[in-house]
Each structure stands twice: as structure tokens, then as C-alpha cells.
N, C-alpha and C. Protein backbone atom coordinates (compact mmCIF):
# COMPACT_ATOMS: atom_id res chain seq x y z
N UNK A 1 397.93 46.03 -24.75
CA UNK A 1 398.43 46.01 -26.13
C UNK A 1 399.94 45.85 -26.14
N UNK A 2 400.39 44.92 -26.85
CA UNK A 2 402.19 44.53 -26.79
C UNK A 2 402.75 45.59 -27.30
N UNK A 3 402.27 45.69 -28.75
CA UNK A 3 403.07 46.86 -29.33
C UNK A 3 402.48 47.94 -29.05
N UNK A 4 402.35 48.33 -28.25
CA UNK A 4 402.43 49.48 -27.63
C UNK A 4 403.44 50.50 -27.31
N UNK A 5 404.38 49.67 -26.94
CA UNK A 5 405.58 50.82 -26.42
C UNK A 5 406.65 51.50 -28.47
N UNK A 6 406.45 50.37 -28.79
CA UNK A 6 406.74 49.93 -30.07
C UNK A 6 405.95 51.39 -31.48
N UNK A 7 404.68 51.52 -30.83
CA UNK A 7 403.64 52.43 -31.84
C UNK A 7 404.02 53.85 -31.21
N UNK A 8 404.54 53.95 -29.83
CA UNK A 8 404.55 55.46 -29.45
C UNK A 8 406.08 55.63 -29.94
N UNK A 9 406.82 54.60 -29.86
CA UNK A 9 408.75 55.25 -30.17
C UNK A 9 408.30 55.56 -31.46
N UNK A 10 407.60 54.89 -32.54
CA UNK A 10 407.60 55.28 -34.16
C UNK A 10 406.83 56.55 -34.37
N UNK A 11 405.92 57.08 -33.31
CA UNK A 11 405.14 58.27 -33.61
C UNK A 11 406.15 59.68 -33.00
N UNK A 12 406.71 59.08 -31.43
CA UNK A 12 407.96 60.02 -31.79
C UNK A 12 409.15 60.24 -32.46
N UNK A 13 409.39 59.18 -33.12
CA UNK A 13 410.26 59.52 -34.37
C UNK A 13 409.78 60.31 -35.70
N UNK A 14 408.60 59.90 -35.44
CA UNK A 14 408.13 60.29 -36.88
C UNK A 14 408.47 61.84 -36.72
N UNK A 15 407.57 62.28 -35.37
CA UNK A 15 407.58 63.85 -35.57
C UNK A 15 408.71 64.67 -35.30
N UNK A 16 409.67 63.75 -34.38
CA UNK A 16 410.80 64.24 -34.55
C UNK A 16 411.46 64.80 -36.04
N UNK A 17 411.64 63.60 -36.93
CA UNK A 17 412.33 63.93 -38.10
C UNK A 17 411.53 64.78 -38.98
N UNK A 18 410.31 65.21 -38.76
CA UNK A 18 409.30 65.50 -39.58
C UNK A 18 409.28 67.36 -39.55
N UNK A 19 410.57 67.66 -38.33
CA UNK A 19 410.65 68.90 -38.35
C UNK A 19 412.19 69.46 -38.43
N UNK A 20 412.96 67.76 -38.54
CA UNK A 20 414.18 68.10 -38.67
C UNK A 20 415.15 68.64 -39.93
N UNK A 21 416.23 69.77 -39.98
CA UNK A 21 416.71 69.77 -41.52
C UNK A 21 417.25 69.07 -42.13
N UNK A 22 418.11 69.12 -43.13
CA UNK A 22 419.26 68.48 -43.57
C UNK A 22 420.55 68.55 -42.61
N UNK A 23 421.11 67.10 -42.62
CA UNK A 23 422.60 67.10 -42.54
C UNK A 23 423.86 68.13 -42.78
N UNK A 24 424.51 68.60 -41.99
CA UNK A 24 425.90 69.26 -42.59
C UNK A 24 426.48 68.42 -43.74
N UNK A 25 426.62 68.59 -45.19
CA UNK A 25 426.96 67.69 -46.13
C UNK A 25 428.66 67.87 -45.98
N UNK A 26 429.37 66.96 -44.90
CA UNK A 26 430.58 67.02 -44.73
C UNK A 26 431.05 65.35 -45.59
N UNK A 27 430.06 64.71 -45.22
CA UNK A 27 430.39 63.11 -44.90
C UNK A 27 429.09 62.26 -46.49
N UNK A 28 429.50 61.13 -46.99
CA UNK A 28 428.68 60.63 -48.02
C UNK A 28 427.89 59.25 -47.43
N UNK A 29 428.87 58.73 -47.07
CA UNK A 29 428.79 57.45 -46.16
C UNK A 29 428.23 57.29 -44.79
N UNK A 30 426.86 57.86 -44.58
CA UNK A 30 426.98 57.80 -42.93
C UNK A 30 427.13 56.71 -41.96
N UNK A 31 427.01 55.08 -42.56
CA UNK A 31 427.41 54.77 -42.09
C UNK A 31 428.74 54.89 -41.52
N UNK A 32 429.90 54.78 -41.80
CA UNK A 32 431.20 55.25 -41.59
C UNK A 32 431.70 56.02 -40.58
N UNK A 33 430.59 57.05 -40.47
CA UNK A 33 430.83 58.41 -39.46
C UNK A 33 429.56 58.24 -38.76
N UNK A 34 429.01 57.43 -38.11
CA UNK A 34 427.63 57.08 -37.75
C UNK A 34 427.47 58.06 -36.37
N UNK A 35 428.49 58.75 -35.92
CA UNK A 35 428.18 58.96 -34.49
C UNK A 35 427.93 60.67 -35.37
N UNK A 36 428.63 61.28 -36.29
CA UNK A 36 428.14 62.49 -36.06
C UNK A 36 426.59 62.70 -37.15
N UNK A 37 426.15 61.82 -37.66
CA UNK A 37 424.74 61.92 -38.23
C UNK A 37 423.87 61.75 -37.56
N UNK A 38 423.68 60.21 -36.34
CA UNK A 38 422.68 60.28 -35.21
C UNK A 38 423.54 59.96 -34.00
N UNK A 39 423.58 60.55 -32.96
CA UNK A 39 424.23 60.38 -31.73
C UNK A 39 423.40 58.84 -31.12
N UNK A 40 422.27 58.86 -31.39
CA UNK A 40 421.73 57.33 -30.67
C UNK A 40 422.22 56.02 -31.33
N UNK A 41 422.85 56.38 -32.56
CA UNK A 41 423.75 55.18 -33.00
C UNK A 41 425.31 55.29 -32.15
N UNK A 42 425.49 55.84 -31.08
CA UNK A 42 426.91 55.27 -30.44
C UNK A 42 426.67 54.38 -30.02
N UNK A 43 427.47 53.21 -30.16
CA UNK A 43 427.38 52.02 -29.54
C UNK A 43 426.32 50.64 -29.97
N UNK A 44 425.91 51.42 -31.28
CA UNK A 44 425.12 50.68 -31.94
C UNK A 44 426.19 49.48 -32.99
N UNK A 45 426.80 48.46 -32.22
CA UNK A 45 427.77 47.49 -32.85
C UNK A 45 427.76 46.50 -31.99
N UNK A 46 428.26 45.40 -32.64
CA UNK A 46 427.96 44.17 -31.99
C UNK A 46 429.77 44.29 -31.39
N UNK A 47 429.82 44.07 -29.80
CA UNK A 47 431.08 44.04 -29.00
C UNK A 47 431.20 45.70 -27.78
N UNK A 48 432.33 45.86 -27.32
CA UNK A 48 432.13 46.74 -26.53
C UNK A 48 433.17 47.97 -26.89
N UNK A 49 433.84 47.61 -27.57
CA UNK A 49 434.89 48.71 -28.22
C UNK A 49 434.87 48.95 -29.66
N UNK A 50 434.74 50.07 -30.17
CA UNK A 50 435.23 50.39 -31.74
C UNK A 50 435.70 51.55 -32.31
N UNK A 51 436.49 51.83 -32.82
CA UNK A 51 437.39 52.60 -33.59
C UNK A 51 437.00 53.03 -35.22
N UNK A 52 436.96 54.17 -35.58
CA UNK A 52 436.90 54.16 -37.04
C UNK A 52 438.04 55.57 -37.47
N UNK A 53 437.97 55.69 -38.20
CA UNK A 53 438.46 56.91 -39.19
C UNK A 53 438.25 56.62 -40.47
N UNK A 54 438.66 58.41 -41.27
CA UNK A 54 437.81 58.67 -42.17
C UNK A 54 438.55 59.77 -42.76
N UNK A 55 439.19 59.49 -44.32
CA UNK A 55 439.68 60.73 -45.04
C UNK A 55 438.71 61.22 -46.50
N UNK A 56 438.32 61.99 -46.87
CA UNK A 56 437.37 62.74 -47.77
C UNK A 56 438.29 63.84 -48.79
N UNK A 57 438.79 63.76 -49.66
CA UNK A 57 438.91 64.46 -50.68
C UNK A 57 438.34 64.72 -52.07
N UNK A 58 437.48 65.96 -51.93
CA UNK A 58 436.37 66.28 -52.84
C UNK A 58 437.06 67.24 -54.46
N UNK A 59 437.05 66.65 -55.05
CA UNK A 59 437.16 68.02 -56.43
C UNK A 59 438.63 68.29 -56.49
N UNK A 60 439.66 66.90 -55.76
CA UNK A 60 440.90 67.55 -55.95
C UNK A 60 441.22 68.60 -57.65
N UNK A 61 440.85 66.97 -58.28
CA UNK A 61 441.26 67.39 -60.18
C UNK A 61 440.78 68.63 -60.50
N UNK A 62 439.69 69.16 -59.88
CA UNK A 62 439.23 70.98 -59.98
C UNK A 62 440.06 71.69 -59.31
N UNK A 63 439.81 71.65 -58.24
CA UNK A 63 440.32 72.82 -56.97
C UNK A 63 441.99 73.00 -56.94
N UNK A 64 442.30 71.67 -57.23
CA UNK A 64 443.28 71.50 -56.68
C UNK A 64 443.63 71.86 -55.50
N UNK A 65 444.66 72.49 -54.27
CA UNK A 65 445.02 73.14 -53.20
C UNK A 65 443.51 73.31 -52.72
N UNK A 66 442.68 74.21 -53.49
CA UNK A 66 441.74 74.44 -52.77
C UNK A 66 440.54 73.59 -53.05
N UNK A 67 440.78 72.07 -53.37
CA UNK A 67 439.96 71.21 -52.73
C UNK A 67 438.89 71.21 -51.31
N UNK A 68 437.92 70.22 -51.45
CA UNK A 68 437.41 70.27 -49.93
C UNK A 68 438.28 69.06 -49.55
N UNK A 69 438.76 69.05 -48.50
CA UNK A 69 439.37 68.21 -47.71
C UNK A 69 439.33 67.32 -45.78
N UNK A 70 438.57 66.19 -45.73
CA UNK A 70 437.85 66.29 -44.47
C UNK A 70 438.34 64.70 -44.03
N UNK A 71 438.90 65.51 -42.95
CA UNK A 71 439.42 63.87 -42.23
C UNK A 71 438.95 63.64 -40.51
N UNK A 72 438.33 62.57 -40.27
CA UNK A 72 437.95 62.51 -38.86
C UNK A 72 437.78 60.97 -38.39
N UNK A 73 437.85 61.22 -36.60
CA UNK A 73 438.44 59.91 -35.91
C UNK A 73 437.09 59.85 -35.15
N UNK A 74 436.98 58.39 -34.83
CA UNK A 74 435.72 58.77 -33.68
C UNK A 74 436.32 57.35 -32.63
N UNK A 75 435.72 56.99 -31.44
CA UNK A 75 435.82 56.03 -30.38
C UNK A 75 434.83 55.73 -29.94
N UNK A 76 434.25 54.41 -29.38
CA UNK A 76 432.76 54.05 -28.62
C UNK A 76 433.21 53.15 -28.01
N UNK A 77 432.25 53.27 -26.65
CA UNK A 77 432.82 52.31 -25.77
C UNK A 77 431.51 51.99 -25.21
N UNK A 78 430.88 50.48 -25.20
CA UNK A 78 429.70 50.38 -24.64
C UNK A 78 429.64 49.44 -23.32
N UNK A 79 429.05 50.18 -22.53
CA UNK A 79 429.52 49.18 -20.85
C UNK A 79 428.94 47.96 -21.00
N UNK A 80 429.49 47.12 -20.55
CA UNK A 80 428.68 45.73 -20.37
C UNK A 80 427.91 45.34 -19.47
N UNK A 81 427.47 45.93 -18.28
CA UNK A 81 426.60 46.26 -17.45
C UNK A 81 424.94 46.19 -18.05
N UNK A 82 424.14 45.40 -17.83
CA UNK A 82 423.18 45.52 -17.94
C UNK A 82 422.45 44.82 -19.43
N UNK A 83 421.09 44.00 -18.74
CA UNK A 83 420.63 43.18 -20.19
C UNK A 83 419.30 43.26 -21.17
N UNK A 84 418.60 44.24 -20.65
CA UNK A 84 417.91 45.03 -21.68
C UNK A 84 418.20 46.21 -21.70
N UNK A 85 418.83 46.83 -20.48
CA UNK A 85 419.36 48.65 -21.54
C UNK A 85 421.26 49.22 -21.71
N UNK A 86 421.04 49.02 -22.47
CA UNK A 86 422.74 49.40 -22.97
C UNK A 86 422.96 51.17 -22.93
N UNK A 87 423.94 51.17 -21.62
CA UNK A 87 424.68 52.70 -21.99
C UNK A 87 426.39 52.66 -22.68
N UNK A 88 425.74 53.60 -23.98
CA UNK A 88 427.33 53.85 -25.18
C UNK A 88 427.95 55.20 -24.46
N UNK A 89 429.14 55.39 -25.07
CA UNK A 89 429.53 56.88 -24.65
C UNK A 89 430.86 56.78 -26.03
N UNK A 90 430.64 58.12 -26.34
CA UNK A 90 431.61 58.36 -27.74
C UNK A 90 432.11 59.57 -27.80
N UNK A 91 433.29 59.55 -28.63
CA UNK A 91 434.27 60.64 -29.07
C UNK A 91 434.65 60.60 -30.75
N UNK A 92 434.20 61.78 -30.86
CA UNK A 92 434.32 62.34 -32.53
C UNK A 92 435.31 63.44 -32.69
N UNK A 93 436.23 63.42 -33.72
CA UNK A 93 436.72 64.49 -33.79
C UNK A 93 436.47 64.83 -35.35
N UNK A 94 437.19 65.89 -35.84
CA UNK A 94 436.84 66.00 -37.46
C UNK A 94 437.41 67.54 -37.88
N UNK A 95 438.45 67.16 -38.90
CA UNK A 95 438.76 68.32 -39.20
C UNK A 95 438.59 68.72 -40.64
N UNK A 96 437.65 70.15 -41.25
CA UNK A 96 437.32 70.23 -43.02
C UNK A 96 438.31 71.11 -43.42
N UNK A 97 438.39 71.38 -44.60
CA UNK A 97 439.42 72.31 -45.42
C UNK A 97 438.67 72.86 -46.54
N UNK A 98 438.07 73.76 -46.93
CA UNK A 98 437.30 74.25 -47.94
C UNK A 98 438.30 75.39 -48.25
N UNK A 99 438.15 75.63 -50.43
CA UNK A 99 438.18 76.98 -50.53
C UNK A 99 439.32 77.70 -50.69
N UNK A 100 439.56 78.70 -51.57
CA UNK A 100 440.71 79.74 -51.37
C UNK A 100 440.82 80.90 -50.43
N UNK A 101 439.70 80.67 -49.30
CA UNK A 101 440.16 81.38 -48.27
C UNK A 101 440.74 80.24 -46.88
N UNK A 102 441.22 79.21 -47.77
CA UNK A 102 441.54 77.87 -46.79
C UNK A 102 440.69 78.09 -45.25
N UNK A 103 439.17 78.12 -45.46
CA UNK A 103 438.21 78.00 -44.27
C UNK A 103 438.08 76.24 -43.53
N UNK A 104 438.72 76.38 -42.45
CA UNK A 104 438.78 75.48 -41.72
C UNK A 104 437.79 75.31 -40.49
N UNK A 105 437.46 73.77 -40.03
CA UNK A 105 436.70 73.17 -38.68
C UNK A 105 436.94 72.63 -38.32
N UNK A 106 437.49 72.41 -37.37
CA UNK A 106 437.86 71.92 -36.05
C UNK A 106 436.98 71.08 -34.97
N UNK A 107 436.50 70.30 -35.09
CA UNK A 107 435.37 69.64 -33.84
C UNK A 107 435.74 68.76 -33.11
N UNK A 108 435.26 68.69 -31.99
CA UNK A 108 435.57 68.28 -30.74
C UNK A 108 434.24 67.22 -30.00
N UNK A 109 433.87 66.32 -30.15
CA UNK A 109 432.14 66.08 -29.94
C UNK A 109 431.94 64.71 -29.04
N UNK A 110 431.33 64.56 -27.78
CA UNK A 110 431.47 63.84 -27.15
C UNK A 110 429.80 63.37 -26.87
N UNK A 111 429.32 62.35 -27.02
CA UNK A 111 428.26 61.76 -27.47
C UNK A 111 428.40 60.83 -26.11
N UNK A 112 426.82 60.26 -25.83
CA UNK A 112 426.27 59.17 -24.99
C UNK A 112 424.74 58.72 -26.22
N UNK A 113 424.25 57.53 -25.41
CA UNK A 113 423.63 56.64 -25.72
C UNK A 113 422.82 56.13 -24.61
N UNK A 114 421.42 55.78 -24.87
CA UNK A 114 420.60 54.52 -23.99
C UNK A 114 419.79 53.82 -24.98
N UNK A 115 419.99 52.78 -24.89
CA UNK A 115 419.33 51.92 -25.73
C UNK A 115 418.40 50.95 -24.87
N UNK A 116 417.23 50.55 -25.00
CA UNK A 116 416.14 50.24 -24.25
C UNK A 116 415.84 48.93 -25.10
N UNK A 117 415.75 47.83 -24.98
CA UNK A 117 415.41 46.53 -25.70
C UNK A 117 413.64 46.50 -24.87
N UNK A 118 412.96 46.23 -25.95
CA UNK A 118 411.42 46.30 -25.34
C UNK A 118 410.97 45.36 -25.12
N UNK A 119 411.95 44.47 -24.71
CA UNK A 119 411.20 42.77 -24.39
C UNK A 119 411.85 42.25 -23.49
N UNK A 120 412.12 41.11 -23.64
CA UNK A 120 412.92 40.42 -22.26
C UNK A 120 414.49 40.04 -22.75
N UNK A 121 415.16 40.17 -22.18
CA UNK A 121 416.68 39.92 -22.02
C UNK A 121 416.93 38.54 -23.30
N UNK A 122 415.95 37.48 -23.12
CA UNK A 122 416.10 36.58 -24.08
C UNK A 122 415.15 36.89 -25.70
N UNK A 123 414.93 37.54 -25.81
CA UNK A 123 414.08 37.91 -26.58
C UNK A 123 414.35 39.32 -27.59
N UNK A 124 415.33 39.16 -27.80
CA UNK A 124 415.64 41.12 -27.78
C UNK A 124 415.67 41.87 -29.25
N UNK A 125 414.01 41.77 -29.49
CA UNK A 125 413.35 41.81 -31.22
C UNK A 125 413.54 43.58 -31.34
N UNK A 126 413.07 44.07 -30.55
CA UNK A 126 412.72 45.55 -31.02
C UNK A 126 413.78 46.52 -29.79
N UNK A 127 414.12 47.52 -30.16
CA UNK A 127 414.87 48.42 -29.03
C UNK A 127 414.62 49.69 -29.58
N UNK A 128 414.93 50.64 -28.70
CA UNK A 128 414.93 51.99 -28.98
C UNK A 128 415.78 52.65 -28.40
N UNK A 129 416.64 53.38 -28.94
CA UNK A 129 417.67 54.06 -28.36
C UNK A 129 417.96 55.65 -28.49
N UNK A 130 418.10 56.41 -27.74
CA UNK A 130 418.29 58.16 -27.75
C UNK A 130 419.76 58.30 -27.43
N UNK A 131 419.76 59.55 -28.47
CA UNK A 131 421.62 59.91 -27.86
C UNK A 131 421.63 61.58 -28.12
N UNK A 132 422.82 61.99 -27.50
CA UNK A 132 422.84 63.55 -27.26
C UNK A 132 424.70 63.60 -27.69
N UNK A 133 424.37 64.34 -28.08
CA UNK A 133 425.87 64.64 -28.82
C UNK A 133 426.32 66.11 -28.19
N UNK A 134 427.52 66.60 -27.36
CA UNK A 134 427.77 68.01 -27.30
C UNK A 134 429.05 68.12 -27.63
N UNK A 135 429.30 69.24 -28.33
CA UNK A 135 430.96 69.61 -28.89
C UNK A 135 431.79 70.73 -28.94
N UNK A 136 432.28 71.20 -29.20
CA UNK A 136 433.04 72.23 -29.76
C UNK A 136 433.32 72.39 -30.93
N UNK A 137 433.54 73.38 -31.52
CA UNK A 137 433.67 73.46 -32.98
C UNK A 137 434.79 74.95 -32.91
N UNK A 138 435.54 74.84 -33.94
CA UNK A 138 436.74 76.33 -33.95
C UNK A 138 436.82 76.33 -35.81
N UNK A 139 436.57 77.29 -35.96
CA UNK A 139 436.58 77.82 -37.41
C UNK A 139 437.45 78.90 -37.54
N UNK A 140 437.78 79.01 -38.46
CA UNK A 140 438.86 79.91 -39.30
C UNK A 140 439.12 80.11 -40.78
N UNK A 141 439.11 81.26 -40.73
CA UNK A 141 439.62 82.04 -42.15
C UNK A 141 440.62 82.11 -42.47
N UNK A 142 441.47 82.48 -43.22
CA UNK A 142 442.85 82.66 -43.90
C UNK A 142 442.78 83.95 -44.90
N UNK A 143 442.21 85.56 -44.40
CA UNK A 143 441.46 86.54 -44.82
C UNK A 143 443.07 87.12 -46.20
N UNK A 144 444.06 86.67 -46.29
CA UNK A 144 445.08 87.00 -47.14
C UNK A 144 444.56 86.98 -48.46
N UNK A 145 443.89 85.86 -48.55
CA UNK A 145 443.27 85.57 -49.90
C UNK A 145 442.02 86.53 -50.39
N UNK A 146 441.53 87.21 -49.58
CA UNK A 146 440.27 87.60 -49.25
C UNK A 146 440.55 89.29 -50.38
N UNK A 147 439.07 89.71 -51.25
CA UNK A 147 439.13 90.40 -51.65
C UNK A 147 438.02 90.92 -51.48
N UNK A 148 438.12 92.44 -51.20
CA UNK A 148 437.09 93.32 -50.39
C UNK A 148 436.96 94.15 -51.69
N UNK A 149 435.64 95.12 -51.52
CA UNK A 149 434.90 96.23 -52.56
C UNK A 149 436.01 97.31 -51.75
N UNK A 150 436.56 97.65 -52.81
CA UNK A 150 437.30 99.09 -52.58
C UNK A 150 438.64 98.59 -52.20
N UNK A 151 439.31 97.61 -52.13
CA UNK A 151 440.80 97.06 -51.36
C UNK A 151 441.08 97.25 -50.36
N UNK A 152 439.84 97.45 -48.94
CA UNK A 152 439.76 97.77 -47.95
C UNK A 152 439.74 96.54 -47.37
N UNK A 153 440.27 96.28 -46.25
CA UNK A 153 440.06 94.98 -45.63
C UNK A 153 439.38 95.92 -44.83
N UNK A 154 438.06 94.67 -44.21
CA UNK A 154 436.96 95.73 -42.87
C UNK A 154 438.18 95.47 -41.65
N UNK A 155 437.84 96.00 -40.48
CA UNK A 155 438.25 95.83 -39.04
C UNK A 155 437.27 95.45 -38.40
N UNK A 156 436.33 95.07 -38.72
CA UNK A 156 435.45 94.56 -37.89
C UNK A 156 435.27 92.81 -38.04
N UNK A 157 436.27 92.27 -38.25
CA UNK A 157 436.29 90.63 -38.65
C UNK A 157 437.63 89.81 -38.06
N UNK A 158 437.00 88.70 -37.14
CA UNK A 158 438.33 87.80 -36.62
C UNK A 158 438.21 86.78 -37.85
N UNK A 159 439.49 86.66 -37.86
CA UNK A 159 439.83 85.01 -38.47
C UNK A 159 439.39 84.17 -37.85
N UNK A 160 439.28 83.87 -36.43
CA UNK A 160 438.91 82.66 -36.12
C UNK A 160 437.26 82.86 -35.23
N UNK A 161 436.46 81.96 -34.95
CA UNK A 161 435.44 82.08 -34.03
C UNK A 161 435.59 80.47 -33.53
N UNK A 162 434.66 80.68 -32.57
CA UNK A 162 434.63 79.41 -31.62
C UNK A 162 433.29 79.08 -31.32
N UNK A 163 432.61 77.88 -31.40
CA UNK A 163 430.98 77.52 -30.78
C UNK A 163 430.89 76.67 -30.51
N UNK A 164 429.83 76.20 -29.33
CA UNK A 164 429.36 75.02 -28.71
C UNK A 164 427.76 74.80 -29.81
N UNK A 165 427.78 73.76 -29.49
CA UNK A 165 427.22 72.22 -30.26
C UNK A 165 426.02 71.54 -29.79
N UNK A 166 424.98 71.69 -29.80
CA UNK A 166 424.04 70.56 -29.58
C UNK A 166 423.22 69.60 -30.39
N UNK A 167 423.60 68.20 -30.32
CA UNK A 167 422.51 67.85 -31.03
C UNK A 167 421.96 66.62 -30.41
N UNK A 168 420.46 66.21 -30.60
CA UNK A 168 420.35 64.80 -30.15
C UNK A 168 419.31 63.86 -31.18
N UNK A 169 419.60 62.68 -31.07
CA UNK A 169 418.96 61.72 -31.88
C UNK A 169 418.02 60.59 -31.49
N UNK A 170 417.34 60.31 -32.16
CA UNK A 170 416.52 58.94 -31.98
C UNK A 170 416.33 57.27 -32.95
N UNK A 171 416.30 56.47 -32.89
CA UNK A 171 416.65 55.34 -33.46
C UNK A 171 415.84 53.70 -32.98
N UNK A 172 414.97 53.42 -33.91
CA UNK A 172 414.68 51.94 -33.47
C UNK A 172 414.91 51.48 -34.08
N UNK A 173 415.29 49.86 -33.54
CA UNK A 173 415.65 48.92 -34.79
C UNK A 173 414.78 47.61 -34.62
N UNK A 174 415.19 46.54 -35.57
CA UNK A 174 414.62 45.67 -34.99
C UNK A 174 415.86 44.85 -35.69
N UNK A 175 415.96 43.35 -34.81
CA UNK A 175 416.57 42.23 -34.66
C UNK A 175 416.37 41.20 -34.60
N UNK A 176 415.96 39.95 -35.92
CA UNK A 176 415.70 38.87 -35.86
C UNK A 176 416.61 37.64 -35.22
N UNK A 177 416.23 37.03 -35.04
CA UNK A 177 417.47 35.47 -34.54
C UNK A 177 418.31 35.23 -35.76
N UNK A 178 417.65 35.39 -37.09
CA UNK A 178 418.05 35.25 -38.07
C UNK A 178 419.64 35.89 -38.71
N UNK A 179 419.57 37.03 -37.94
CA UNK A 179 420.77 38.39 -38.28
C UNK A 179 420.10 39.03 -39.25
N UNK A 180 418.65 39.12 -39.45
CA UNK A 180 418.25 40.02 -40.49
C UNK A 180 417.85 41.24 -39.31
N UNK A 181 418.25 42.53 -39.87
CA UNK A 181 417.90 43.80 -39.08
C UNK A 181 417.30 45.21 -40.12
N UNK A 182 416.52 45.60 -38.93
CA UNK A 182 416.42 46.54 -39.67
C UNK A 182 416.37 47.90 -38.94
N UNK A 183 416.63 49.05 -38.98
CA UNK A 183 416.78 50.87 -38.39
C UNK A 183 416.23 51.61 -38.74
N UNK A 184 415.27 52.72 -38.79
CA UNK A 184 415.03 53.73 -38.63
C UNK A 184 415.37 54.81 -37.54
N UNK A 185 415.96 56.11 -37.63
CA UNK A 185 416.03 56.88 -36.85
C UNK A 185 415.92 58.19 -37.49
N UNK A 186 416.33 59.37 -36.48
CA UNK A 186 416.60 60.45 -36.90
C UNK A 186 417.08 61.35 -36.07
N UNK A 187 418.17 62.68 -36.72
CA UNK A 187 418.64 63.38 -35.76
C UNK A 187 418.07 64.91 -36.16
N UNK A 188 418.42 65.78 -34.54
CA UNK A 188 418.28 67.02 -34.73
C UNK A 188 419.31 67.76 -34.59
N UNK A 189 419.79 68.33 -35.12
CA UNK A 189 421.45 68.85 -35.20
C UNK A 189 421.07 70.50 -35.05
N UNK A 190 422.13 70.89 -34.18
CA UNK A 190 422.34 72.51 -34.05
C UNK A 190 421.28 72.72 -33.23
N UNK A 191 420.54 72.15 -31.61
CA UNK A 191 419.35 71.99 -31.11
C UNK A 191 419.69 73.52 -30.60
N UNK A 192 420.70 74.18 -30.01
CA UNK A 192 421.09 75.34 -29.54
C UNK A 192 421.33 76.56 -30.51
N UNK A 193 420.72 76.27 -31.47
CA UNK A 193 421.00 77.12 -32.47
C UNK A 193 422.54 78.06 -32.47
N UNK A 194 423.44 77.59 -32.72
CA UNK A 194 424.55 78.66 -32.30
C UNK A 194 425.24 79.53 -33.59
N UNK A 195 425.56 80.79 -32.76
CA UNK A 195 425.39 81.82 -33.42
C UNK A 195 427.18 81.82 -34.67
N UNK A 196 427.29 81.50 -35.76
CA UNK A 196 428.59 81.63 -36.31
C UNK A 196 428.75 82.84 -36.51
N UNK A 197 429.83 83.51 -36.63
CA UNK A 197 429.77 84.86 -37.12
C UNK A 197 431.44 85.08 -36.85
N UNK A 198 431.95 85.40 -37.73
CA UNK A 198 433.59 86.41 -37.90
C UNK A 198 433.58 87.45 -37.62
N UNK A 199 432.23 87.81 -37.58
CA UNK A 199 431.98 89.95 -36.84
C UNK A 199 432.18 90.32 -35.59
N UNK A 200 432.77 91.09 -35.73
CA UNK A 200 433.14 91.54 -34.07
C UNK A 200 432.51 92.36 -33.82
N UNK A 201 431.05 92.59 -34.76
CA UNK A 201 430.22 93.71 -34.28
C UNK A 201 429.19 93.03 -34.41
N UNK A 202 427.97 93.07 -32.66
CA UNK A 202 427.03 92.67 -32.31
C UNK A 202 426.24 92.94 -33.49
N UNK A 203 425.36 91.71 -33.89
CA UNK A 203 423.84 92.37 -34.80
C UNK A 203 422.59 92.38 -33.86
């Protein structure tokens, strides 16, 4: 059976996304920021180098100062080595601004790619590609602003915390001679579940 390899990538996508949550709603456009929505889109561009950035200002005319505010850079570099499977490798950074306790994020996120073309080198209709994204992330408070029951500030709270990152994705497309295309994928974000917390006391 041809489509074969073709019927099992769409059944593991399916169930992939079928247990996955929502997105961090940082970004509107995912194309734009494509590497931190699915990591198997690094390197998903026609050439071997690309560059983007990205500034986001939400609710200035409300918030004013304490607007959401989100600006981030990313890099992909895809080797030219090889003619049905393409390895990407990427760099995301991204920094948010929420809020009158000016709560800030910091990320750090370094992504790969394999992309698998399911036919022959001249032929290259259907592909499937997986990617793994790992990062850093640094958050912070600005607790000045901060108003406690009783005018007690607790002692049991840092301003800042720090966490590692997992996520990974999946993605097929298809590619006519024509330049008509088409994608489906999906990601699983936070695969390490990591723990946020400003408490300096174990729960």
C-alpha cells in the first residue's frame, strides 16, 4: 500500500493533537513566530537561512505603562546535506511585559527539526517532519506594586524564578509542482510539566 506511511503520520498526528492544550496566548500570528507554536516547523522555508522578529503591543490605549508588551527574535539554519531528509536547528528568544506588577519572561529556546520527504528525491509530494524545542525561561515580579490582606508583605516569595522547557511537535505537508501546499500539524508544549512558583515554601 503507497499511502501507507502517509495514513500512519495522519493517525499520529491526529492523536497527538487530540490530547494536546491550548497555546501560551503570547503571539496572534503564528505564522510569524512559527518556531515557538510547532518546533517541527524549524526550517520549514524555502532556502537555508532565515531571520524574523516580532514586536506585540496589546491594550496600550487601556493599560497604558501597564500594557502587555512582547517582543521576540528567532534564527534557522537548515543544512544542505541530504535529499529526502532535511535536518533544521533554531534559536528563539522572547521577552513579555504584563500588568502593574510589571511581571516579566525571559526565554531562551533552542529547537531542531527532521523532516522526512516520503517519496523519491525527484518527487517530493508528501513529508513529515518532528521537532523538539528545549529552553529556559526567567520570570519576575516587581512585588512594590503588590498589595497584601493586612499590609503585610509574606516572606515566603522571590521576585524572580527560573524553569526549563519542553516541548515537541509534529507536521505534514504536502507539495504540488504547482506551488500549491498544504500543512497540518501539532504541538505539545510544557511536555515536562514544570513547576512555576514564587514560593519559597515546598507544597
Amino acid at each position: 500500500m503507497k499511502n501507507k506511511p502517509i495514513l500512519i503520520a495522519l493517525t499520529v498526528l491526529f492523536i497527538a493533537t487530540a490530547k494536546s492544550l491550548a497555546q501560551d496566548p503570547v503571539f496572534t500570528q503564528w505564522e510569524n513566530m512559527s518556531l515557538y507554536f510547532n518546533p517541527a516547523l524549524t526550517g520549514n522555508f524555502d532556502g537555508l537561512l532565515r531571520f524574523r522578529a516580532k514586536y506585540r503591543n496589546q491594550w496600550e490605549s487601556l493599560l497604558k505603562d501597564n500594557s502587555y508588551r512582547t517582543s521576540a527574535v528567532s534564527a534557522e539554519y537548515k543544512f544542505p546535506a541530504g535529499s529526502v531528509r532535511k535536518i533544521s536547528v533554531g534559536v528563539f528568544g522572547a521577552h513579555d511585559k504584563a500588568g502593574s506588577l510589571d511581571f516579566r519572561n525571559k526565554a531562551i529556546n533552542f529547537s531542531t527539526s527532521v523532516t522526512q520527504h516520503l517519496s523519491s528525491a525527484d518527487n517530493k509530494l508528501h513529508a513529515i517532519a518532528f521537532g523538539l524545542n528545549v529552553g529556559l525561561t526567567n520570570s519576575k515580579l516587581d512585588l512594590d506594586n503588590a498589595q497584601w490582606p493586612g499590609g503585610m508583605t509574606p516572606t515566603d516569595i522571590n521576585e524572580k524564578t527560573n524553569f526549563a522547557d519542553v516541548s515537541g511537535g509534529l507536521l505534514w505537508q504536502y507539495r504540488s509542482n504547482t506551488h500549491f501546499a498544504f500543512q497540518m500539524g501539532g504541538a505539545l508544549h510544557h511536555l515536562n510539566k514544570p513547576n512555576v512558583s514564587f514560593s519559597t515554601t515546598s507544597v
